[in-house]
Each structure stands twice: as C-alpha cells, then as structure tokens.
Protein backbone atom coordinates (compact mmCIF):
# COMPACT_ATOMS: atom_id res chain seq x y z
CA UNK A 1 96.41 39.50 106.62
CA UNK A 2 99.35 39.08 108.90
CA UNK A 3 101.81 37.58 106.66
CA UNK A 4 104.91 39.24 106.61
CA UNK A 5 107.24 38.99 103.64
CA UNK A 6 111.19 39.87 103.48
CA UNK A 7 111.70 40.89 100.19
CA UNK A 8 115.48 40.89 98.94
CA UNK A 9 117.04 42.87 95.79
CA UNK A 10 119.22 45.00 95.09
CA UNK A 11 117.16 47.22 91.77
CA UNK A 12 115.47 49.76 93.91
CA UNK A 13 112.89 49.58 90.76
CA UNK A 14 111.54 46.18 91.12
CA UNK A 15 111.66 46.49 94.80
CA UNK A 16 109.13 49.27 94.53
CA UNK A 17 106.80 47.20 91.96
CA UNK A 18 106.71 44.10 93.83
CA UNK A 19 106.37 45.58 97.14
CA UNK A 20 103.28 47.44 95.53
CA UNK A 21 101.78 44.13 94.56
CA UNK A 22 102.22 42.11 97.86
CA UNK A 23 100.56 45.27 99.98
CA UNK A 24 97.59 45.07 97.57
CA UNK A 25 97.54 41.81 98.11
CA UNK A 26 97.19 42.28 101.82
CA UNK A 27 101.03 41.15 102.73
CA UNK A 28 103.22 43.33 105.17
CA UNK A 29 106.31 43.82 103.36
CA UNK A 30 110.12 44.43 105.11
CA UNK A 31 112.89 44.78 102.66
CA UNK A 32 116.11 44.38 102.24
CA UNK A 33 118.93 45.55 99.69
CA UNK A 34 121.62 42.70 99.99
CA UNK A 35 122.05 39.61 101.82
CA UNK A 36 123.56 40.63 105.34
CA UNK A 37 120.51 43.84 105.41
CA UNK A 38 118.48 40.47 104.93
CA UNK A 39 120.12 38.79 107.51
CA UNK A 40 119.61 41.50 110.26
CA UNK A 41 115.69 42.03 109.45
CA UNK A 42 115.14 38.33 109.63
CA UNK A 43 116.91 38.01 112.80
CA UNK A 44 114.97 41.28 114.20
CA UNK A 45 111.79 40.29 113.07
CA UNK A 46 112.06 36.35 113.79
CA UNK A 47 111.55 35.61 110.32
CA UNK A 48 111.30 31.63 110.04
CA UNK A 49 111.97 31.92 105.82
CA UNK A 50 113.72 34.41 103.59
C-alpha cells in the first residue's frame, strides 16, 4: 500500500502501538511529537491531510 500516514502525539507509548497497527495494516507511517514537528514533516513530505 502506498498510503502514508502522519501520526501526531505526544505519549511515546501510544505512538509505538498505533504505529504498530497501521504498518500491519500495510500503511507507511511518519510521526510526529507536537504540532510544529507535524508541521515540518507535512510540508517535507507534501502531505495533503494531517
């Protein structure tokens, strides 16, 4: 799949569990720990929603 999804939060705990679950779903996964890390991936990576 080539769906790429920004994930934003700042518990490094459920981070790690939902990242888990969207790469077994098949989705590439970026993440980000606050809103301006957010802001920088999205505008590096083109990301159209966050």
């Amino acid at each position: 799949m080539d769906t790429r999804i920004l994930l934003v939060d700042d518990e490094p705990d459920i981070v790690l569990m939902i990242k888990e679950a969207l790469q077994r779903e098949g989705y590439q996964v970026d993440v980000a720990t606050d809103g301006d890390a957010a802001v920088k991936k999205r505008n590096l990576n083109q990301i159209l929603f966050c």
